[in-house]
C-alpha atoms as a PDB file:
ATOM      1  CA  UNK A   1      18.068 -29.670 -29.925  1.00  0.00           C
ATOM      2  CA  UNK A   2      14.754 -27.615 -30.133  1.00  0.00           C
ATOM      3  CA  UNK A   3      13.462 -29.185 -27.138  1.00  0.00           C
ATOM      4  CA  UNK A   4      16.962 -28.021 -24.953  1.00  0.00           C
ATOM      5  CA  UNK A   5      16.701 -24.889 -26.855  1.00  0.00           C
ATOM      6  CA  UNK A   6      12.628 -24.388 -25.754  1.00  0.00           C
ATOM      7  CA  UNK A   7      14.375 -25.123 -22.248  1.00  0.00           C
ATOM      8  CA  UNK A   8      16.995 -22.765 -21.697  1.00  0.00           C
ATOM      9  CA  UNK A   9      14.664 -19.669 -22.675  1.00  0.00           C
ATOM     10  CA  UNK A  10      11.792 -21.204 -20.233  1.00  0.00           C
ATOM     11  CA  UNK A  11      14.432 -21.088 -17.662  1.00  0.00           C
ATOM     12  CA  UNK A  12      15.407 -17.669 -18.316  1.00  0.00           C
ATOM     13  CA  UNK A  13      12.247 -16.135 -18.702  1.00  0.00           C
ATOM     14  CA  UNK A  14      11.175 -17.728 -15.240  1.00  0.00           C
ATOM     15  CA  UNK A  15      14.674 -16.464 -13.998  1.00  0.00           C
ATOM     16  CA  UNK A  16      13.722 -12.821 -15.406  1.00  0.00           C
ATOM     17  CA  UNK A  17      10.232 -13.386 -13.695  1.00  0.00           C
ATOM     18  CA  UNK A  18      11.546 -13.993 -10.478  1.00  0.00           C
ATOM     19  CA  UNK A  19      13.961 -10.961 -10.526  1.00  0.00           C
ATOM     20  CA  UNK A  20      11.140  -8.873 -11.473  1.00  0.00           C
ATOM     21  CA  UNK A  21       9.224 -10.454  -8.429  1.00  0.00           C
ATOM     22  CA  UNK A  22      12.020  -9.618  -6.011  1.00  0.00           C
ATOM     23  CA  UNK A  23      12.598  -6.193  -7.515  1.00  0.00           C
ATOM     24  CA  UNK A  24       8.804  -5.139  -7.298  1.00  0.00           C
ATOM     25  CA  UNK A  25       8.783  -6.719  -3.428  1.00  0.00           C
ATOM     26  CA  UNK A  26      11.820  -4.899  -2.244  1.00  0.00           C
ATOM     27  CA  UNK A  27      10.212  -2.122  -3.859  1.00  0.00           C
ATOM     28  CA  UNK A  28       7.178  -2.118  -2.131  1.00  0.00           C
ATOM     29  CA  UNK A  29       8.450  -2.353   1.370  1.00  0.00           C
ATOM     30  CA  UNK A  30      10.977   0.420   0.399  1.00  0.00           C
ATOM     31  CA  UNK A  31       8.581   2.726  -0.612  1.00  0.00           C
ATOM     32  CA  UNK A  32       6.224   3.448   2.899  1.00  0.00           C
ATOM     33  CA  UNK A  33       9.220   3.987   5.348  1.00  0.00           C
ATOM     34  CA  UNK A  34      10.549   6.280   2.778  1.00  0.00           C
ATOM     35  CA  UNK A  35       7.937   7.872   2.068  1.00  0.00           C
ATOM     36  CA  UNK A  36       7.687   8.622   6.080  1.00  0.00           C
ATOM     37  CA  UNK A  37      10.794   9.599   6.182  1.00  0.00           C
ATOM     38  CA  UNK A  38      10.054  12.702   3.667  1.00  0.00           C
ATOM     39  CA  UNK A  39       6.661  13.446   5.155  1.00  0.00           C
ATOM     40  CA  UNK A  40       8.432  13.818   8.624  1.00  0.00           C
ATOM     41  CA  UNK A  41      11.292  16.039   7.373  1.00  0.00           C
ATOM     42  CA  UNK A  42       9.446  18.125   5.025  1.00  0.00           C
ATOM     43  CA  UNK A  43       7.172  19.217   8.361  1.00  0.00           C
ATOM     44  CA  UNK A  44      10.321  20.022  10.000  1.00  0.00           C
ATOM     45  CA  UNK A  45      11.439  22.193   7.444  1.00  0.00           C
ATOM     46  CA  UNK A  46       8.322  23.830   6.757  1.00  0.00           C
ATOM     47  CA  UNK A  47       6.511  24.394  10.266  1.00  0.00           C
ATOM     48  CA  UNK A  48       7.449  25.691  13.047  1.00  0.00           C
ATOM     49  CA  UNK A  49       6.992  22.895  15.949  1.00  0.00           C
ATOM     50  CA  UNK A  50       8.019  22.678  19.751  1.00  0.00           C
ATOM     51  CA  UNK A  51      10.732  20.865  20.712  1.00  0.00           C
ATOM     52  CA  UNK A  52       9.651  18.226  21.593  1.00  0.00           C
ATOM     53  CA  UNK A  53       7.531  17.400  18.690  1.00  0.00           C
ATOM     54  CA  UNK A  54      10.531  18.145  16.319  1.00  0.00           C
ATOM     55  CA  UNK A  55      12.725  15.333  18.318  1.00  0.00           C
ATOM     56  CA  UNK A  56      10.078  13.137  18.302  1.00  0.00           C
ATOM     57  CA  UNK A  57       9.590  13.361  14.406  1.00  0.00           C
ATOM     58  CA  UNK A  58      13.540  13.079  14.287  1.00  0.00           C
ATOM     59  CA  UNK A  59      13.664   9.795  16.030  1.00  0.00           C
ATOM     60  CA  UNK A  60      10.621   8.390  13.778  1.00  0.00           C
ATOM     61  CA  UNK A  61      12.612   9.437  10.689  1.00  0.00           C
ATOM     62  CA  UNK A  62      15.853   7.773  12.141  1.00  0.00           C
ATOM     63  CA  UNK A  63      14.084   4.949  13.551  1.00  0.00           C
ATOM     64  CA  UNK A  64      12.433   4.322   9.588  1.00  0.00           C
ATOM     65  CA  UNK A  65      16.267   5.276   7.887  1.00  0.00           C
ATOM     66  CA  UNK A  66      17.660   2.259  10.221  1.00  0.00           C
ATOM     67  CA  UNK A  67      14.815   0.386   8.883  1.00  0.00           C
ATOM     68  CA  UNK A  68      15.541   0.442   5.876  1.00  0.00           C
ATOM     69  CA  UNK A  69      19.107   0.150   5.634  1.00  0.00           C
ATOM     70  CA  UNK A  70      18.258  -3.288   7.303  1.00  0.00           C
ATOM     71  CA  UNK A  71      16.089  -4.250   4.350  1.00  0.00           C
ATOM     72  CA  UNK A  72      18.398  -3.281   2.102  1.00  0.00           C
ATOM     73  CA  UNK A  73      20.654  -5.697   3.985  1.00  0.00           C
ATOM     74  CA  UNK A  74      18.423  -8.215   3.955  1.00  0.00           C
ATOM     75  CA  UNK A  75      17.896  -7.976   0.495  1.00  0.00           C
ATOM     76  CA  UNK A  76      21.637  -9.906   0.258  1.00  0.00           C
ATOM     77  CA  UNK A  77      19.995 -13.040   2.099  1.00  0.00           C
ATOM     78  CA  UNK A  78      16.483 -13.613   1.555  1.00  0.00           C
ATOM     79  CA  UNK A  79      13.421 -12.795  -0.849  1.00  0.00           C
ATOM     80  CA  UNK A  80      10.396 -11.250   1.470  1.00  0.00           C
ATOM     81  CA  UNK A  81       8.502 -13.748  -0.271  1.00  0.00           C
ATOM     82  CA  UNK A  82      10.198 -17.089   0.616  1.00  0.00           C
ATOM     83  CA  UNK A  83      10.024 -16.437   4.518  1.00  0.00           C
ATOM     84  CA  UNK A  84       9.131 -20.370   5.163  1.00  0.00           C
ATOM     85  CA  UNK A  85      12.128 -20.655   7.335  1.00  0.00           C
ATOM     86  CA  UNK A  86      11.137 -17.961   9.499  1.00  0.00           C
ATOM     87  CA  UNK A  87      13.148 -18.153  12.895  1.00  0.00           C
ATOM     88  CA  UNK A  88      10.650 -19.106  15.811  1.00  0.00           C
ATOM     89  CA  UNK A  89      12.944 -18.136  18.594  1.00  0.00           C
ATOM     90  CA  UNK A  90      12.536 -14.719  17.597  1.00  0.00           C
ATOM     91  CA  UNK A  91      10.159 -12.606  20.010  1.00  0.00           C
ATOM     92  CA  UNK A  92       8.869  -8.780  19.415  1.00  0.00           C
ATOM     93  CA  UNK A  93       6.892  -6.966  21.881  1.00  0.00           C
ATOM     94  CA  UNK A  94       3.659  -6.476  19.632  1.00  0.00           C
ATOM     95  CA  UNK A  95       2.088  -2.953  21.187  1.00  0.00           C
ATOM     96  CA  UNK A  96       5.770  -1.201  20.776  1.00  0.00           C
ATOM     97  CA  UNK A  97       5.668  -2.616  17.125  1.00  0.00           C
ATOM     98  CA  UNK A  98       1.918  -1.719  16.533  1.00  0.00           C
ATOM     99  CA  UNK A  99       2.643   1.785  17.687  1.00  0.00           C
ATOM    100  CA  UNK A 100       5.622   2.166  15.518  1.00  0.00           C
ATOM    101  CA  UNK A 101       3.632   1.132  12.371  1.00  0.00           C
ATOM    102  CA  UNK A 102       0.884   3.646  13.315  1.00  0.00           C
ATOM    103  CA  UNK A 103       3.947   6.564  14.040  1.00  0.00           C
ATOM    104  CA  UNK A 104       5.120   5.716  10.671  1.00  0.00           C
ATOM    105  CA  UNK A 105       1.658   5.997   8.905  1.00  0.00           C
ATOM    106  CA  UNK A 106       0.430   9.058  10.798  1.00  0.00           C
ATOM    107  CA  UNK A 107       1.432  11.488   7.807  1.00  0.00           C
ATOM    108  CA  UNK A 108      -0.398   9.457   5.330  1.00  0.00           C
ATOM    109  CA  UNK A 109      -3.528   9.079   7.786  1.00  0.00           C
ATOM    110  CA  UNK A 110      -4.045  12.242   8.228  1.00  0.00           C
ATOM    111  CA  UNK A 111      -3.451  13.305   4.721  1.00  0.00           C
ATOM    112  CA  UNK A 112      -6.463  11.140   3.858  1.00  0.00           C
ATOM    113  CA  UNK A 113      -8.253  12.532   7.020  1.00  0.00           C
ATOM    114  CA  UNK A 114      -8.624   8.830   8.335  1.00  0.00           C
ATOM    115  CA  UNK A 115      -8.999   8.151  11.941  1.00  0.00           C
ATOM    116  CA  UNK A 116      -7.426   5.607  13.403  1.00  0.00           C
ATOM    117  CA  UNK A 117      -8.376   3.699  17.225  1.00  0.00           C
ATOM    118  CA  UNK A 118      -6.674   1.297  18.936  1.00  0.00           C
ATOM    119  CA  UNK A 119      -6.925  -1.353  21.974  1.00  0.00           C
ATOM    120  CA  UNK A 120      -4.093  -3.499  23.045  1.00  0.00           C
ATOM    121  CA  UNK A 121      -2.734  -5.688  25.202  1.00  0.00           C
ATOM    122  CA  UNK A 122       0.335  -4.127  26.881  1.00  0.00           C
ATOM    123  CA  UNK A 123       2.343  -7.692  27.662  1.00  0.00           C
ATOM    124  CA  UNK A 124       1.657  -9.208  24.358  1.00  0.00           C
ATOM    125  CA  UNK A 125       4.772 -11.177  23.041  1.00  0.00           C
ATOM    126  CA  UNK A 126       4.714 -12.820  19.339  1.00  0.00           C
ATOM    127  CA  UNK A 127       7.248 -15.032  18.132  1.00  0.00           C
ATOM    128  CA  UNK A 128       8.252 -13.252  15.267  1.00  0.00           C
ATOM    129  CA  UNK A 129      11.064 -10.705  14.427  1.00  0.00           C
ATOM    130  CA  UNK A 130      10.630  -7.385  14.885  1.00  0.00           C
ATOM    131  CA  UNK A 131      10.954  -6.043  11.557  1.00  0.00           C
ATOM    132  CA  UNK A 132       8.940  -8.925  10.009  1.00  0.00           C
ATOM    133  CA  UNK A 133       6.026  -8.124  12.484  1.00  0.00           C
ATOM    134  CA  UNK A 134       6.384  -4.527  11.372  1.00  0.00           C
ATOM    135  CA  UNK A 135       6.258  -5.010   8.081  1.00  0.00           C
ATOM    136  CA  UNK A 136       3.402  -7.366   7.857  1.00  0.00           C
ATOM    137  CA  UNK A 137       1.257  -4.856  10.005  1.00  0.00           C
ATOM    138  CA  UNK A 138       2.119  -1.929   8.228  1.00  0.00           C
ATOM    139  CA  UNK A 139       1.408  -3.362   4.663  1.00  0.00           C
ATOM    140  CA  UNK A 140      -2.459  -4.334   6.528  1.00  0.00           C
ATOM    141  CA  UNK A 141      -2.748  -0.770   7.736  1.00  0.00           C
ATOM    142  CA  UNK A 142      -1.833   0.606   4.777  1.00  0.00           C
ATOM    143  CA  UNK A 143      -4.117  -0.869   2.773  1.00  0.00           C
ATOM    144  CA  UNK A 144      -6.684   0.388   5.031  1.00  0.00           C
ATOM    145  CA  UNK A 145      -6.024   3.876   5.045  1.00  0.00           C
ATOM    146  CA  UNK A 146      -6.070   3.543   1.093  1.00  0.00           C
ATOM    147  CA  UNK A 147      -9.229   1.485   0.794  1.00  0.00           C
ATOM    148  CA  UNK A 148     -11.477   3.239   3.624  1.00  0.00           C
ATOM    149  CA  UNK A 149     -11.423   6.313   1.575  1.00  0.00           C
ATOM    150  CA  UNK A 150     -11.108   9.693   3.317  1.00  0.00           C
ATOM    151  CA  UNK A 151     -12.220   9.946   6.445  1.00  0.00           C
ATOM    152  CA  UNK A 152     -12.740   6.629   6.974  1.00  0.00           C
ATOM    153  CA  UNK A 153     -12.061   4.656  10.380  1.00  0.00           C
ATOM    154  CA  UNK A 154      -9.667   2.025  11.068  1.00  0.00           C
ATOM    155  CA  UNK A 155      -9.368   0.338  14.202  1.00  0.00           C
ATOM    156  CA  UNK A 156      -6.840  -2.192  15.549  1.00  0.00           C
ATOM    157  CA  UNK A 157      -7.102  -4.962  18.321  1.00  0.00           C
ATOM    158  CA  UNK A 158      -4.568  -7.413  19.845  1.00  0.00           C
ATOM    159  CA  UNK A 159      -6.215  -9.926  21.729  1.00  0.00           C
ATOM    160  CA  UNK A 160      -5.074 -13.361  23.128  1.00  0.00           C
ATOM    161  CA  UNK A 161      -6.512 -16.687  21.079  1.00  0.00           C
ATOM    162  CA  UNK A 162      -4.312 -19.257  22.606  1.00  0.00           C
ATOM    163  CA  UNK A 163      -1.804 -20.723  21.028  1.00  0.00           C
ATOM    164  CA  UNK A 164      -2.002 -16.957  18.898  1.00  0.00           C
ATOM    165  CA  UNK A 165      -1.803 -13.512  19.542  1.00  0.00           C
ATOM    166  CA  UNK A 166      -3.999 -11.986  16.829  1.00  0.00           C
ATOM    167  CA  UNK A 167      -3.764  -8.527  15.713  1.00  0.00           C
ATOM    168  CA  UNK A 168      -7.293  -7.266  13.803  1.00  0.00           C
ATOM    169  CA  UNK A 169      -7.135  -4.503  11.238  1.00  0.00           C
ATOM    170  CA  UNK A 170     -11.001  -3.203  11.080  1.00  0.00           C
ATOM    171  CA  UNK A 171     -11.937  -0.550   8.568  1.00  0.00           C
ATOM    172  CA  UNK A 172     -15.188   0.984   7.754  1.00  0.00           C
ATOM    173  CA  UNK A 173     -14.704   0.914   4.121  1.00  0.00           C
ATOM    174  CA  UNK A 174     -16.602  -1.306   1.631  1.00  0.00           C
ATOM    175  CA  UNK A 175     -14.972  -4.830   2.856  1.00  0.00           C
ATOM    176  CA  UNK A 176     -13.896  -7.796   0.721  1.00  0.00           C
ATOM    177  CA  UNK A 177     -16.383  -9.963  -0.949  1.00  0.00           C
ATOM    178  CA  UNK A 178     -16.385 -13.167   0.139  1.00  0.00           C
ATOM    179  CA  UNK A 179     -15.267 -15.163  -3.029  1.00  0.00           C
ATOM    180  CA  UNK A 180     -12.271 -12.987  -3.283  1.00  0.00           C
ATOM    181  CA  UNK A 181     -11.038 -13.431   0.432  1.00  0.00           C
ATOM    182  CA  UNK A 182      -8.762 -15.908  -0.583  1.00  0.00           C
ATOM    183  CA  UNK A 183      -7.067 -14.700  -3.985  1.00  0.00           C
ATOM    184  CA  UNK A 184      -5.954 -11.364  -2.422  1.00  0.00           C
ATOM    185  CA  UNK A 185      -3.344 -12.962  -0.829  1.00  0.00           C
ATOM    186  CA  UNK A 186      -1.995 -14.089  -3.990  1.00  0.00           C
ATOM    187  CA  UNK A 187       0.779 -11.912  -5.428  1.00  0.00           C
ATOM    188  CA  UNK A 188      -0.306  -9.852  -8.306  1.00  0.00           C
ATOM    189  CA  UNK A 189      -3.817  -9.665  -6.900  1.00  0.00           C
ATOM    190  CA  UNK A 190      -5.115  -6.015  -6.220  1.00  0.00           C
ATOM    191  CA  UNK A 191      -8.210  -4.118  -4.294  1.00  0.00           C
ATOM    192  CA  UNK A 192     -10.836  -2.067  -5.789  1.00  0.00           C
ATOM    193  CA  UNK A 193      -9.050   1.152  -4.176  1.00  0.00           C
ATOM    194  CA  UNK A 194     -10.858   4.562  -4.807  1.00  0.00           C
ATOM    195  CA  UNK A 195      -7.454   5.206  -7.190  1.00  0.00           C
ATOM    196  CA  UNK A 196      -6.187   2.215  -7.958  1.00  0.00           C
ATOM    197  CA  UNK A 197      -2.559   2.238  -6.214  1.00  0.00           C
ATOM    198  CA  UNK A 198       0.212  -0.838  -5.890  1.00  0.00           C
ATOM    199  CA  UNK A 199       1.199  -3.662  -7.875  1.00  0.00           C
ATOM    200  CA  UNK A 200      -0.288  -6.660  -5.283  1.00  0.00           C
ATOM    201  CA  UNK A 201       2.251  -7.410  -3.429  1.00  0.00           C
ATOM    202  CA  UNK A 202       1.743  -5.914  -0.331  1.00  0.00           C
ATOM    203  CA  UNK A 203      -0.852  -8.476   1.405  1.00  0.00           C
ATOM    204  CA  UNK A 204       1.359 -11.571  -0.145  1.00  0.00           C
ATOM    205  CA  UNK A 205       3.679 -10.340   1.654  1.00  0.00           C
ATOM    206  CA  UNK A 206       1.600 -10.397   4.628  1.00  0.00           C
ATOM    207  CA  UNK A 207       0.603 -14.185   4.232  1.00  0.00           C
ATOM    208  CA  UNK A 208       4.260 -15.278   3.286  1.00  0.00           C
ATOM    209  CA  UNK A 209       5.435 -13.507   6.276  1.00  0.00           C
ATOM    210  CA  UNK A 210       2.250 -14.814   8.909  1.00  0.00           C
ATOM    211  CA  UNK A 211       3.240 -18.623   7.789  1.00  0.00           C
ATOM    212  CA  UNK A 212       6.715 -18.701   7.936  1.00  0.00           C
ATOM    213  CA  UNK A 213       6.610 -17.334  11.341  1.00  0.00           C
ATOM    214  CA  UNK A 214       4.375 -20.047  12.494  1.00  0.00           C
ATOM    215  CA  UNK A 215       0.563 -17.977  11.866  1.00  0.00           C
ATOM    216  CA  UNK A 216      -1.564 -17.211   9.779  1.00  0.00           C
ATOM    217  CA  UNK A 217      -3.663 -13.978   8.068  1.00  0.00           C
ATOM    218  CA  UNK A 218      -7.271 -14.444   6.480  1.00  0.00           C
ATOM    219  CA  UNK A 219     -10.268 -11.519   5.774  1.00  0.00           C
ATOM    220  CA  UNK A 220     -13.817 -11.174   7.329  1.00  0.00           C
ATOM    221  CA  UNK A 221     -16.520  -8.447   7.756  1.00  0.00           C
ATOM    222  CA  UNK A 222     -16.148  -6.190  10.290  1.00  0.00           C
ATOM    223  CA  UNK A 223     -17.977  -4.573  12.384  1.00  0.00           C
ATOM    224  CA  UNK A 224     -17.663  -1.535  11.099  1.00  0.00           C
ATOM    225  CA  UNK A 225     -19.356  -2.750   8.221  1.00  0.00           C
ATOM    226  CA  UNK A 226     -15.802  -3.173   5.749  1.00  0.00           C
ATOM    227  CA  UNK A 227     -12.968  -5.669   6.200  1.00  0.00           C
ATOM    228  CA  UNK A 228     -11.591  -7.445   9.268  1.00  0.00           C
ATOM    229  CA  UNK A 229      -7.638  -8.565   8.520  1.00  0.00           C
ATOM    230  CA  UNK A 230      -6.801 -11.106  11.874  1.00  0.00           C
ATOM    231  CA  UNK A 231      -3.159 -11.157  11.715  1.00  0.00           C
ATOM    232  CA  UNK A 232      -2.073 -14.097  13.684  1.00  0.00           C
ATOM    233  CA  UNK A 233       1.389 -14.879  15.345  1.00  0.00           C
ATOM    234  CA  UNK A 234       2.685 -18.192  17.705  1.00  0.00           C
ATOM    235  CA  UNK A 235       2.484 -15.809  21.348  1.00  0.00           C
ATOM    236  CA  UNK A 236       6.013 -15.741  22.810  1.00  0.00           C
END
């Protein structure tokens, strides 16, 4: 009777573990398009800007709002973390996604005073759903901005490496040692961030997301002199 008893509370515990998990996730990916969202309005309401620039910070903010109504949704189907059934017919256009995440993380870029470079392919496809794509990059970027310190440089590639696209993430910050470039990836893990920020989630969701689509994420030196993220998806 012990032993069933010993059971039933393991099972629990790892139940309440799991919730926790999925509550933290969601979290996580919740809180940069919302945060976006804010930064965006809050300039509206407290500059004065052209026209133009006020639509075009409109249709960011409704473009992250429609975002995350469809996590939300999601939330009802699937855990972020258990993406191993990823649907390969899927296809995103991976410069219009790349320049989203970088639209999105503009306020908190230039907050920090870090600059950000790019060079893309224009006619890159991925197989990989739009929103997954987006999230994966943005949670790499992210983590740049935070760990390059201010004024810092990122810089961000697509390139073809048949069977791949691959998407780099280069910062100029103090890079990854070696013997940790595996165990970041592993949820709970954190940086060594100027202020240390998050809970570890974001780059496991980055690897759960790269693999069930098919690809893969690892960490090298840059040439910048601090970490290289190669984001890696099945070209379309």
């Amino acid at each position: 009777m012990a032993s069933a008893t010993s059971s039933c509370a393991d099972s629990g515990s790892a139940e309440r573990g799991l919730a926790r998990t999925m509550l933290a996730t969601v979290a996580h990916e919740l809180r940069t398009p919302l945060t976006s969202i804010r930064g965006y309005i809050e300039t509206l309401l407290e500059e004065e800007l052209d026209p133009a620039t006020a639509r075009r910070f409109l249709e960011t903010a409704h473009r992250e709002a429609l975002r995350v109504s469809r996590l939300v949704d999601g939330m009802l189907e699937f855990s972020l973390l258990d993406l191993a059934s990823g649907d390969l017919r899927a296809e995103c256009d991976t410069a219009e996604q790349i320049r989203a995440t970088l639209e999105m993380l503009s306020p908190l870029a230039a907050a920090r005073r870090v600059t950000i470079r790019t060079s893309l392919l224009t006619d890159a496809k991925a197989r990989v759903d739009d929103d997954a794509f987006f999230h994966a990059l943005s949670n790499l970027v992210e983590n740049a901005i935070k760990y390059v310190g201010e004024n810092g440089t990122i810089e961000i590639t697509s390139s073809h490496a048949a069977p791949f696209v691959e998407i780099a993430v280069h910062d100029n910050g103090k890079g990854i040692a070696p013997e940790r470039s595996e165990s970041i990836f592993l949820l709970g893990v954190r940086g060594d961030a100027p202020v240390p920020s998050g809970r570890g989630i974001g780059l496991a969701v980055v690897k759960a997301i790269a693999e069930g689509a098919g690809g893969s994420v690892r960490v090298e030196r840059s040439p910048l002199g601090g970490a290289a993220f190669l984001l890696r998806f099945l070209e379309g």
